[in-house]
N, C-alpha and C. Protein backbone atom coordinates (compact mmCIF):
# COMPACT_ATOMS: atom_id res chain seq x y z
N UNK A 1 -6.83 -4.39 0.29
CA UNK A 1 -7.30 -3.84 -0.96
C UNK A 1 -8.25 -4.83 -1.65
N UNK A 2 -7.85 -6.02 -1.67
CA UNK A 2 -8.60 -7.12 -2.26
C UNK A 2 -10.21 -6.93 -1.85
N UNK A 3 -10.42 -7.25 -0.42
CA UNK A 3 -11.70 -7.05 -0.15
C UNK A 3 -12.19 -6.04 0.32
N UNK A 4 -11.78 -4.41 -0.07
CA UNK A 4 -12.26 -3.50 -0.78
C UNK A 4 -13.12 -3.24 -1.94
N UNK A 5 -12.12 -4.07 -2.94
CA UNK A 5 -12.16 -4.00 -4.25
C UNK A 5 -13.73 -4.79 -4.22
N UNK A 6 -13.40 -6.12 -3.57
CA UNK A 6 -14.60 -7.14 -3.93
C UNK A 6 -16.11 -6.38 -2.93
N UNK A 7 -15.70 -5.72 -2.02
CA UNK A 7 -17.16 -5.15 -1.52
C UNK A 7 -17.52 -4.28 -2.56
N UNK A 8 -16.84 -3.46 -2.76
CA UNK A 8 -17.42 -2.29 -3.59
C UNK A 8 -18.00 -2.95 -4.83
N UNK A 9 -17.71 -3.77 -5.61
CA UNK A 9 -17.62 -4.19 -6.89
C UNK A 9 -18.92 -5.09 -6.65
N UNK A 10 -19.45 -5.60 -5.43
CA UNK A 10 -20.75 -6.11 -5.09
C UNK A 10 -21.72 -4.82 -4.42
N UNK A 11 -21.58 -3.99 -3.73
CA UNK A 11 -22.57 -2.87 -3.70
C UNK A 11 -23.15 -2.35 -5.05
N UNK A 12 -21.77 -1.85 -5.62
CA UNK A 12 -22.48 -1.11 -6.86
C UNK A 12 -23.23 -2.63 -7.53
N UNK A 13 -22.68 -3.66 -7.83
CA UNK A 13 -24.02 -4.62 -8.61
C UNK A 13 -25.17 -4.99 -7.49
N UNK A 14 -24.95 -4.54 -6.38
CA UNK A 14 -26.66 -4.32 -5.32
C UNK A 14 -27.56 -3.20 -5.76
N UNK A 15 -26.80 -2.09 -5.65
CA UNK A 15 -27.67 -1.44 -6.55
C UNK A 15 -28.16 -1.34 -7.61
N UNK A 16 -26.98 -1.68 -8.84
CA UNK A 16 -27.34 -1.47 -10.27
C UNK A 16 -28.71 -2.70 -10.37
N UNK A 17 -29.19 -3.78 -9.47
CA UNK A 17 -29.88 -4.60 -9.40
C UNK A 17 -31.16 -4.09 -8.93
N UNK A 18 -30.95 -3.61 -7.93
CA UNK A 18 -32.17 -3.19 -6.89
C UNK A 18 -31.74 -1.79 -6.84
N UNK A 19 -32.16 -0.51 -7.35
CA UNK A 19 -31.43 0.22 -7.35
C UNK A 19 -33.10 1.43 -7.06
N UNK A 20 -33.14 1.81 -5.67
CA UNK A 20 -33.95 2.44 -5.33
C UNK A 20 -34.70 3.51 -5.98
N UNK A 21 -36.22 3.87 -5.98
CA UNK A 21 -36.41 4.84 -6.87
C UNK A 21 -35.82 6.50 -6.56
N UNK A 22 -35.84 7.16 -7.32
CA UNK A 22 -35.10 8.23 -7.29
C UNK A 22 -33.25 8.65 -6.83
N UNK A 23 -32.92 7.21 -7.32
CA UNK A 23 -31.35 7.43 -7.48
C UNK A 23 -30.88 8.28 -8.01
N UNK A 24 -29.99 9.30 -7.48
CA UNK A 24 -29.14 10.60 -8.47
C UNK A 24 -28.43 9.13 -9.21
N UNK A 25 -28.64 9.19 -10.15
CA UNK A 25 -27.76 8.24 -11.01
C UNK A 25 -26.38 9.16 -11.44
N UNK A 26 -26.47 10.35 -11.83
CA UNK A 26 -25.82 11.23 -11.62
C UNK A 26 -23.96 11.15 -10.66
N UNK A 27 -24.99 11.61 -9.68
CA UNK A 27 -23.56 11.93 -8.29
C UNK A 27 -23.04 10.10 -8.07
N UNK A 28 -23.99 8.66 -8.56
CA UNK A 28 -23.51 7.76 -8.46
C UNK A 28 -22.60 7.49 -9.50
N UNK A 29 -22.64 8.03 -10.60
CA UNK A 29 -21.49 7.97 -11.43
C UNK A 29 -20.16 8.78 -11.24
N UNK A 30 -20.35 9.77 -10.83
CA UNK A 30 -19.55 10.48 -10.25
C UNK A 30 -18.17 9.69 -9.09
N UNK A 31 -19.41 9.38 -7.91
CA UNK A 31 -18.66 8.75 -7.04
C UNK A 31 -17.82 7.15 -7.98
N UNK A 32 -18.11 6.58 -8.59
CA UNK A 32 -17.81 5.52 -9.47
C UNK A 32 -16.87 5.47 -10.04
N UNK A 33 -16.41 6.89 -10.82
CA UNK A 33 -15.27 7.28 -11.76
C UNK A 33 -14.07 7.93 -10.95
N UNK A 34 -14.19 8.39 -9.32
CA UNK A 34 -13.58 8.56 -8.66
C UNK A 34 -13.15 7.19 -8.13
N UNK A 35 -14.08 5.92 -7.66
CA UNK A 35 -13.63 4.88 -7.15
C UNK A 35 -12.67 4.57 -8.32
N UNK A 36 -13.14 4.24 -9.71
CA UNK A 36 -12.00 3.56 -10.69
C UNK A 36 -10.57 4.51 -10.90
N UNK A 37 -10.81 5.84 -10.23
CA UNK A 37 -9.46 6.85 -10.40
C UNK A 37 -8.87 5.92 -9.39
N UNK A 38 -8.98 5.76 -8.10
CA UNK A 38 -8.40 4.50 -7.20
C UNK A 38 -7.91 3.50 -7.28
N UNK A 39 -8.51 2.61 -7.74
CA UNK A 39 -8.16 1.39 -8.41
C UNK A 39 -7.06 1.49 -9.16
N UNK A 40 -7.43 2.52 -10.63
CA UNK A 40 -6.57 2.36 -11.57
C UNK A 40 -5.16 2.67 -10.92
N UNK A 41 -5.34 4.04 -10.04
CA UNK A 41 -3.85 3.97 -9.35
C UNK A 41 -3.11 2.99 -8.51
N UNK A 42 -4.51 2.09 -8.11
CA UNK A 42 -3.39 0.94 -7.99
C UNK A 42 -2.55 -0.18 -8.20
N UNK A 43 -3.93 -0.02 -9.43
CA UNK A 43 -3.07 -1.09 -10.24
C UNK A 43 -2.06 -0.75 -10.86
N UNK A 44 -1.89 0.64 -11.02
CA UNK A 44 -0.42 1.12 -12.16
C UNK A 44 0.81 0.82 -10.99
N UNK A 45 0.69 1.42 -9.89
CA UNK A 45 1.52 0.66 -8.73
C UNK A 45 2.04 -0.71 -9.08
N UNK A 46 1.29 -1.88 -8.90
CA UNK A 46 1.20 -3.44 -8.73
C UNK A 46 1.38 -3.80 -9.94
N UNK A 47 1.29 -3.01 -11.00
CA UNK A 47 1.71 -3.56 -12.23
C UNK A 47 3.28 -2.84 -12.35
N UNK A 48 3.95 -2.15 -11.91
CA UNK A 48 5.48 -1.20 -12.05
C UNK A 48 6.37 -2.09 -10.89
N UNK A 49 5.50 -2.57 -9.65
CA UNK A 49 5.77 -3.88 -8.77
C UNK A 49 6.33 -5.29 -9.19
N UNK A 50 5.05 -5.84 -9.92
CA UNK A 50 5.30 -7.09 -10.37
C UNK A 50 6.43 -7.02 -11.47
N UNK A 51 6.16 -6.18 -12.37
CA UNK A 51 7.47 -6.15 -13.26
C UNK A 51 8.95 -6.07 -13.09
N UNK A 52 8.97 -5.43 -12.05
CA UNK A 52 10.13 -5.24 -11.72
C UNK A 52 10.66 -6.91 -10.80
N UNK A 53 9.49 -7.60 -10.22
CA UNK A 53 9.93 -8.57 -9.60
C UNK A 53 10.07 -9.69 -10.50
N UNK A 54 9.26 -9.10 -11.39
CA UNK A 54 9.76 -10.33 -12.79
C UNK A 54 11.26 -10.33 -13.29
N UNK A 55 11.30 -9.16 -13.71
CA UNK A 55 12.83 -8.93 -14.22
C UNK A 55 13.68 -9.35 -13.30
N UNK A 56 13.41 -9.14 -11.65
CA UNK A 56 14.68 -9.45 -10.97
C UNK A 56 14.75 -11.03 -11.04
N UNK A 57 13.75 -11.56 -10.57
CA UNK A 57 13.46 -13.21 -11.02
C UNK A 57 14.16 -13.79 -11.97
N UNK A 58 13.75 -13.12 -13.33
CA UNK A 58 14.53 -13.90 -14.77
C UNK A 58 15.96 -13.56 -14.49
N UNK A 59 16.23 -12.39 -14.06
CA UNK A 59 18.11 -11.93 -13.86
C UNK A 59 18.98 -13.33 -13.34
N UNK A 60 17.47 -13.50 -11.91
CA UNK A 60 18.98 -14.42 -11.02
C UNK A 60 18.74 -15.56 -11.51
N UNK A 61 17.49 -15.82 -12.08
CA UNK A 61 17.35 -17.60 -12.85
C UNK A 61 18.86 -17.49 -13.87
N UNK A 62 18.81 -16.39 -14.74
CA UNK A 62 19.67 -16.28 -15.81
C UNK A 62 21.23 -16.59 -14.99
N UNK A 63 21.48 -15.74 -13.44
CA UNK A 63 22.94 -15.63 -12.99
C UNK A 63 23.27 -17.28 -12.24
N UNK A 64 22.20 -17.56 -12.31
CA UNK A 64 22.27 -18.47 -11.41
C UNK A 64 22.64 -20.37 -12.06
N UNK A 65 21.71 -20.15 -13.25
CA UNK A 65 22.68 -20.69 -14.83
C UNK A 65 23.95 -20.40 -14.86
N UNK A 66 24.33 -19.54 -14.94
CA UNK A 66 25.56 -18.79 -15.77
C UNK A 66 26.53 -19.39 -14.23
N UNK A 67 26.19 -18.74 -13.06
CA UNK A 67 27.03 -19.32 -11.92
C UNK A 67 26.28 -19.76 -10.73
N UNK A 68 26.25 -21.17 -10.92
CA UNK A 68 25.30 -21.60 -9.33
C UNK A 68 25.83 -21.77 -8.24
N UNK A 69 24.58 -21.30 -7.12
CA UNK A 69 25.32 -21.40 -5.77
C UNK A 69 24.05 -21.69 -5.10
N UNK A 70 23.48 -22.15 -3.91
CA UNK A 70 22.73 -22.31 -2.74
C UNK A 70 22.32 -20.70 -2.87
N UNK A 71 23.29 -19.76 -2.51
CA UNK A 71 22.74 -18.67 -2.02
C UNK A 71 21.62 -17.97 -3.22
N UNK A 72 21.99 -18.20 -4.57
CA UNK A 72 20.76 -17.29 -5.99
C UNK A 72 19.81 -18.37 -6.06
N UNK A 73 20.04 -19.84 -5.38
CA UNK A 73 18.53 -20.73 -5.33
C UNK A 73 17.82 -19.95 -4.07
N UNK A 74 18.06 -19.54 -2.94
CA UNK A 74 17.63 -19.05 -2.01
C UNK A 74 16.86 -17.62 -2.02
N UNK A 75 17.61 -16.86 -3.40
CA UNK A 75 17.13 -15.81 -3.49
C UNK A 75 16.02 -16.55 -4.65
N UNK A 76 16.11 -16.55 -5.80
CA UNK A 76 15.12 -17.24 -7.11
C UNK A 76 13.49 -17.29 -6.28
N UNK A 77 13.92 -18.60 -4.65
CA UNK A 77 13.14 -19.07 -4.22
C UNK A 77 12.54 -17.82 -3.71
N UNK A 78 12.76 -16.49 -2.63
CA UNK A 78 12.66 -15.45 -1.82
C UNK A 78 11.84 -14.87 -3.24
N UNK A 79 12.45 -14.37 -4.48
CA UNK A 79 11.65 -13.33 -5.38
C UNK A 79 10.30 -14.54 -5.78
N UNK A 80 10.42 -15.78 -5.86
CA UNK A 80 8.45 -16.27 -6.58
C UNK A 80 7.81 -16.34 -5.45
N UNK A 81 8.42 -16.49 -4.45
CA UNK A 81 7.59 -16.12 -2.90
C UNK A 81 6.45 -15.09 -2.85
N UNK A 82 7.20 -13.82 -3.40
CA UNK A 82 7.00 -12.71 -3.98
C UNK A 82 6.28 -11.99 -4.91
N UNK A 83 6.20 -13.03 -6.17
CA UNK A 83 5.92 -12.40 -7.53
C UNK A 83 4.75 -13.34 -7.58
N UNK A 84 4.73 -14.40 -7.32
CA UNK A 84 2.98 -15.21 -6.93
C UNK A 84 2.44 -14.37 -6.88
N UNK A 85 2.48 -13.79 -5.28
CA UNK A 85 1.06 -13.36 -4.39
C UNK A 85 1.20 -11.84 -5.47
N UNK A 86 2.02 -10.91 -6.19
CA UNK A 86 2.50 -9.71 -6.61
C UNK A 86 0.86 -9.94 -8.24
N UNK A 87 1.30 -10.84 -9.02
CA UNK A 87 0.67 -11.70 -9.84
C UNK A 87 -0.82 -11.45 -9.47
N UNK A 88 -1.05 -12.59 -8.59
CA UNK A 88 -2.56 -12.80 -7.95
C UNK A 88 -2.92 -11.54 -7.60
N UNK A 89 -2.50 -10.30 -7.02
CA UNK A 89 -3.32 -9.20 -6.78
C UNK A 89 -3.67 -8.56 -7.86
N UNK A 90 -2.21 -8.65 -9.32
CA UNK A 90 -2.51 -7.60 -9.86
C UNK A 90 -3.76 -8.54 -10.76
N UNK A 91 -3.98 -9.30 -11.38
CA UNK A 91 -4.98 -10.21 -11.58
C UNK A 91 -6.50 -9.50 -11.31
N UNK A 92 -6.53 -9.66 -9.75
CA UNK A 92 -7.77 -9.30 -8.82
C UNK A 92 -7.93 -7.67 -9.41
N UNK A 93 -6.81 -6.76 -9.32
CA UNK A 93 -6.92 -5.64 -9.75
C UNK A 93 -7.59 -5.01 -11.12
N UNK A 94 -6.95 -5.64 -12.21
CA UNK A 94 -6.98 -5.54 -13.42
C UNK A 94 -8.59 -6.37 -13.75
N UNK A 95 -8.49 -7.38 -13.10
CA UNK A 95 -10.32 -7.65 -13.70
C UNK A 95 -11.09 -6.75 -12.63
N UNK A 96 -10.56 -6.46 -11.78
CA UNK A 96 -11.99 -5.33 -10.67
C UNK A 96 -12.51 -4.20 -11.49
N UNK A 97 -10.74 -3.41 -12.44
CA UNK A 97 -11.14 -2.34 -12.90
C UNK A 97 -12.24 -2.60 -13.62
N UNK A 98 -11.84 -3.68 -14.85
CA UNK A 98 -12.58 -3.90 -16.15
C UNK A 98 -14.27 -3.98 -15.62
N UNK A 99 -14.33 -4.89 -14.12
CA UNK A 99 -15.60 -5.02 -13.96
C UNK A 99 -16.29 -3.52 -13.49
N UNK A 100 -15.40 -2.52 -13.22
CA UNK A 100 -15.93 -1.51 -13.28
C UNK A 100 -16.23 -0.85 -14.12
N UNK A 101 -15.77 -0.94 -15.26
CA UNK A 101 -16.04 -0.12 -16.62
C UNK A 101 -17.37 -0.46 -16.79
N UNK A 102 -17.38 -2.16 -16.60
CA UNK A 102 -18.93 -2.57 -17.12
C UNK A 102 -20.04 -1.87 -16.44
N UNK A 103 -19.97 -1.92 -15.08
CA UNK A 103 -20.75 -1.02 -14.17
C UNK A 103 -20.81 0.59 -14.87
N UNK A 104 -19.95 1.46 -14.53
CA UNK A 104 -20.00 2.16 -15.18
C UNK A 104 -21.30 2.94 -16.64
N UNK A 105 -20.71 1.57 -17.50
CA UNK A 105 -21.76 1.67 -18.60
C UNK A 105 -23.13 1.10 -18.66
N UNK A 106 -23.42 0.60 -17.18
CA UNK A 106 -24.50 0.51 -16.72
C UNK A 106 -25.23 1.06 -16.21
N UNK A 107 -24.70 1.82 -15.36
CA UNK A 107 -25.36 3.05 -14.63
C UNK A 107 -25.27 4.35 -15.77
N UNK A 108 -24.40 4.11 -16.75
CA UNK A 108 -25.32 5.22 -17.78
C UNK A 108 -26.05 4.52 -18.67
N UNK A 109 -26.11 3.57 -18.96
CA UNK A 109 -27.71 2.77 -19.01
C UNK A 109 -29.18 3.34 -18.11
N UNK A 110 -28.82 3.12 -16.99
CA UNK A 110 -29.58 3.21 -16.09
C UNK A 110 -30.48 4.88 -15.57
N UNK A 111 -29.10 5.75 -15.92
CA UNK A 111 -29.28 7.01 -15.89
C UNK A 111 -30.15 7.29 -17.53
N UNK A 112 -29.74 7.00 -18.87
CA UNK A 112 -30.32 7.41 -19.66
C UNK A 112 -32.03 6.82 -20.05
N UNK A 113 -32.33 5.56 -19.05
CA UNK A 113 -33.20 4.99 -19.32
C UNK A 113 -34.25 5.58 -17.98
N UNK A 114 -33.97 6.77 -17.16
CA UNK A 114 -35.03 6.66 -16.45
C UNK A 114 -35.86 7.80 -17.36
């Protein structure tokens, strides 16, 4: 998904740059608001993900206070294993969208200015 996100998010600024004459600016917005329908669904995913791996995280830090053992350091350790890389995508996600909005309001820039 990552380098999905990052190709697409460099095409559309290839074009919005160099952006050939007689672009349907149109059907490119179109296709655009369908790509961010994508995205956004995945980030609502990776964000209902990470949360939940947060909460389980703080639980066993909390049980694991309350009663320690080897085995809730083993798990603690198993869920940030987890909630890092969970983190770092949704990150990548959440600024891809935003950088799509900007696009977006560029290409209706682009559309209202031909």
């Amino acid at each position: 998904m990552r380098e999905r996100m990052l190709n697409y998010l460099a095409a559309i600024d290839q074009l919005l740059k160099d952006s050939p004459e007689g672009t349907d600016w149109e059907e490119e917005i179109k296709k655009h608001l369908v790509q961010i329908g994508f995205f956004m669904h995945e980030r609502l995913i990776h964000l209902i993900v990470t949360v939940l791996f947060a909460i389980l995280t703080v639980a066993a830090i909390f049980f694991a206070v309350a009663s320690p053992s080897i085995g809730m350091l083993i798990l603690i350790v198993a869920f940030m294993c987890l909630l890092i890389p969970y983190i770092r995508h949704y990150y990548l996600l959440e600024n891809g969208v935003q950088a799509m909005y900007k696009q977006y309001d560029a290409m209706l820039a682009k559309k209202e200015n031909r």
